[in-house]
Protein backbone atom coordinates (compact mmCIF):
# COMPACT_ATOMS: atom_id res chain seq x y z
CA UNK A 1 -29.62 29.26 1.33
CA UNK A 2 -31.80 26.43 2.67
CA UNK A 3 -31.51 24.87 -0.56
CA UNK A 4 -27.71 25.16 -1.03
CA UNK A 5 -26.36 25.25 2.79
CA UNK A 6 -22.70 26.56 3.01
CA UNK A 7 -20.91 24.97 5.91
CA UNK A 8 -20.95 28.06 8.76
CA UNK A 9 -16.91 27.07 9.88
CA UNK A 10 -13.70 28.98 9.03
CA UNK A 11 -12.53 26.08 6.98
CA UNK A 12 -13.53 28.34 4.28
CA UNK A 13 -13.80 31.83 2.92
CA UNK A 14 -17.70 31.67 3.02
CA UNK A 15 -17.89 30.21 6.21
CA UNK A 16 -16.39 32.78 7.71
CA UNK A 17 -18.54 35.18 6.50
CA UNK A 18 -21.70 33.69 7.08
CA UNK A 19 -19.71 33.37 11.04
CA UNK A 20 -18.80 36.65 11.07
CA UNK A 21 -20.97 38.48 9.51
CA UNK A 22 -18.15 40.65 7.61
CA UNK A 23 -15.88 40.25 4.53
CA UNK A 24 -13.20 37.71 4.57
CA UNK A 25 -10.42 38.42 2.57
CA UNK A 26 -7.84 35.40 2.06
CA UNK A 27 -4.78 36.81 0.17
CA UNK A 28 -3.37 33.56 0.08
CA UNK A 29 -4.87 29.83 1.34
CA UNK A 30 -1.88 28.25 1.52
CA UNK A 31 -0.57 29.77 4.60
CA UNK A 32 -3.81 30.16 6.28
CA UNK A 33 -3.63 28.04 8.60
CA UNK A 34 -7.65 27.16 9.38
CA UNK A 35 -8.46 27.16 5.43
CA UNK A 36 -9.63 23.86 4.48
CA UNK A 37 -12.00 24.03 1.55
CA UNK A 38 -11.05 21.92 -1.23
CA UNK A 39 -8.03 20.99 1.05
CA UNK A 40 -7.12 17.81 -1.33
CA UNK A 41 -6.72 20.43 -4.19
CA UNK A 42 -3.86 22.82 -2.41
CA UNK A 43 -1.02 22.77 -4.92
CA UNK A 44 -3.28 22.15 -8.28
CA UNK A 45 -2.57 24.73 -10.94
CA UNK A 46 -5.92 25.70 -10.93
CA UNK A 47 -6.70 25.85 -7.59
CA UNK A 48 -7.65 29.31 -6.36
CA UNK A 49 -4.94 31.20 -4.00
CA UNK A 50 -6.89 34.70 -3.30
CA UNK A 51 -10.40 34.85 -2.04
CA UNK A 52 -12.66 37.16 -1.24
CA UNK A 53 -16.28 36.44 0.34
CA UNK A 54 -18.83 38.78 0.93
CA UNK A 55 -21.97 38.36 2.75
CA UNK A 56 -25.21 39.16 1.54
CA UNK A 57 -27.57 40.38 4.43
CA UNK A 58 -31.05 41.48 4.86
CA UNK A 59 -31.90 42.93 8.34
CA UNK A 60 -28.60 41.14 9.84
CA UNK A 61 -30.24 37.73 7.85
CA UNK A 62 -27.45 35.76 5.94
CA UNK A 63 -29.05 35.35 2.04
CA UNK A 64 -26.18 34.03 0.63
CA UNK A 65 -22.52 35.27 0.21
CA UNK A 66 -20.74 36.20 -2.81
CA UNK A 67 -17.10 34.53 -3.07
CA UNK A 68 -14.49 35.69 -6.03
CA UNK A 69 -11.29 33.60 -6.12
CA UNK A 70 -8.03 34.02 -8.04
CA UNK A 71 -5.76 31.63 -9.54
CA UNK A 72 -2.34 33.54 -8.18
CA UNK A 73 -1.47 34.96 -5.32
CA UNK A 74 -2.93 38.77 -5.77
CA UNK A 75 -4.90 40.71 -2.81
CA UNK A 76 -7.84 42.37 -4.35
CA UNK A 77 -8.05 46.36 -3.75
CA UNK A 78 -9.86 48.41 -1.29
CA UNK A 79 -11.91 49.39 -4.85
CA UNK A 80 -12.80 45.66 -5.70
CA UNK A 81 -13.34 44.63 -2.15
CA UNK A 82 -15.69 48.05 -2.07
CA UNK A 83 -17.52 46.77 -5.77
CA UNK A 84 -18.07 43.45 -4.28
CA UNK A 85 -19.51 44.53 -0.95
CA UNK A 86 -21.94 46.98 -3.45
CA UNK A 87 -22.83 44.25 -5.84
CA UNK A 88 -23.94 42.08 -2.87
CA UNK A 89 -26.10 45.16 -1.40
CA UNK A 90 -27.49 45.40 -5.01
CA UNK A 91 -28.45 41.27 -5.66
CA UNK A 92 -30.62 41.72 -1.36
CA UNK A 93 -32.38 44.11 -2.73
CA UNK A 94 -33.05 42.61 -5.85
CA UNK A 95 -33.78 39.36 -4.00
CA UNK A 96 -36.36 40.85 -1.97
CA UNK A 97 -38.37 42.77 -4.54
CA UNK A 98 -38.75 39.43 -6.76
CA UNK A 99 -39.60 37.93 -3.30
CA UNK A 100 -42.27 40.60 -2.78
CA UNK A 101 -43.69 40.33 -6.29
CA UNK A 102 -43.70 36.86 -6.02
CA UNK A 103 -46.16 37.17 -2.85
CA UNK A 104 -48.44 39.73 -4.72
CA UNK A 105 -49.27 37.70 -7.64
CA UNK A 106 -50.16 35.02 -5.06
CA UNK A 107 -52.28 37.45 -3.24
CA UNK A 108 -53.72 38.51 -6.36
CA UNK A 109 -54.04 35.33 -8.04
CA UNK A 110 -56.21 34.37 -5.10
């Protein structure tokens, strides 16, 4: 994350769940009223409606989050939200064994 910061605010989806430490589910931005990402783009036809942002954590560490949007006003399930919040599990771990490896072909190199 230090290379890519994400704003820690509610003004978005990821914000919030860097703040919060929890998934954030926006069914729809327009009538939330502290939603401000990409404010300038409310109203576009592409603009994204439904959001959902899960946090990746390691040992109560933000990582990074993991944010899917739709197009159209359509809550995602308890199933999707539950595939998401698996996913993110999934990349942490993943994250730290290439972080590990990395360190042991330094150790080894040396």
């Amino acid at each position: 994350m230090d290379q890519n910061p994400i704003r820690q605010d509610r003004g978005s989806a990821t914000g919030r769940a860097i703040l919060e430490r929890r998934v954030v589910h926006i069914h729809d931005i327009q009538t939330d009223p502290e939603y401000r990402w990409a404010h300038d783009h409310h109203g576009d036809e592409e603009m994204h409606r439904t959001i959902l942002a899960v946090p990746m954590l390691r040992e109560n560490t933000i990582i990074g989050v993991i944010a899917i949007r739709r197009v159209k006003v359509q809550p995602f399930t308890d199933k999707q939200i539950e595939l998401l919040q698996n996913f993110a599990a999934q990349a942490v771990i993943a994250i730290e064994n290439t972080r590990l490896l990395h360190e042991l072909r330094e150790s080894l190199q040396q």
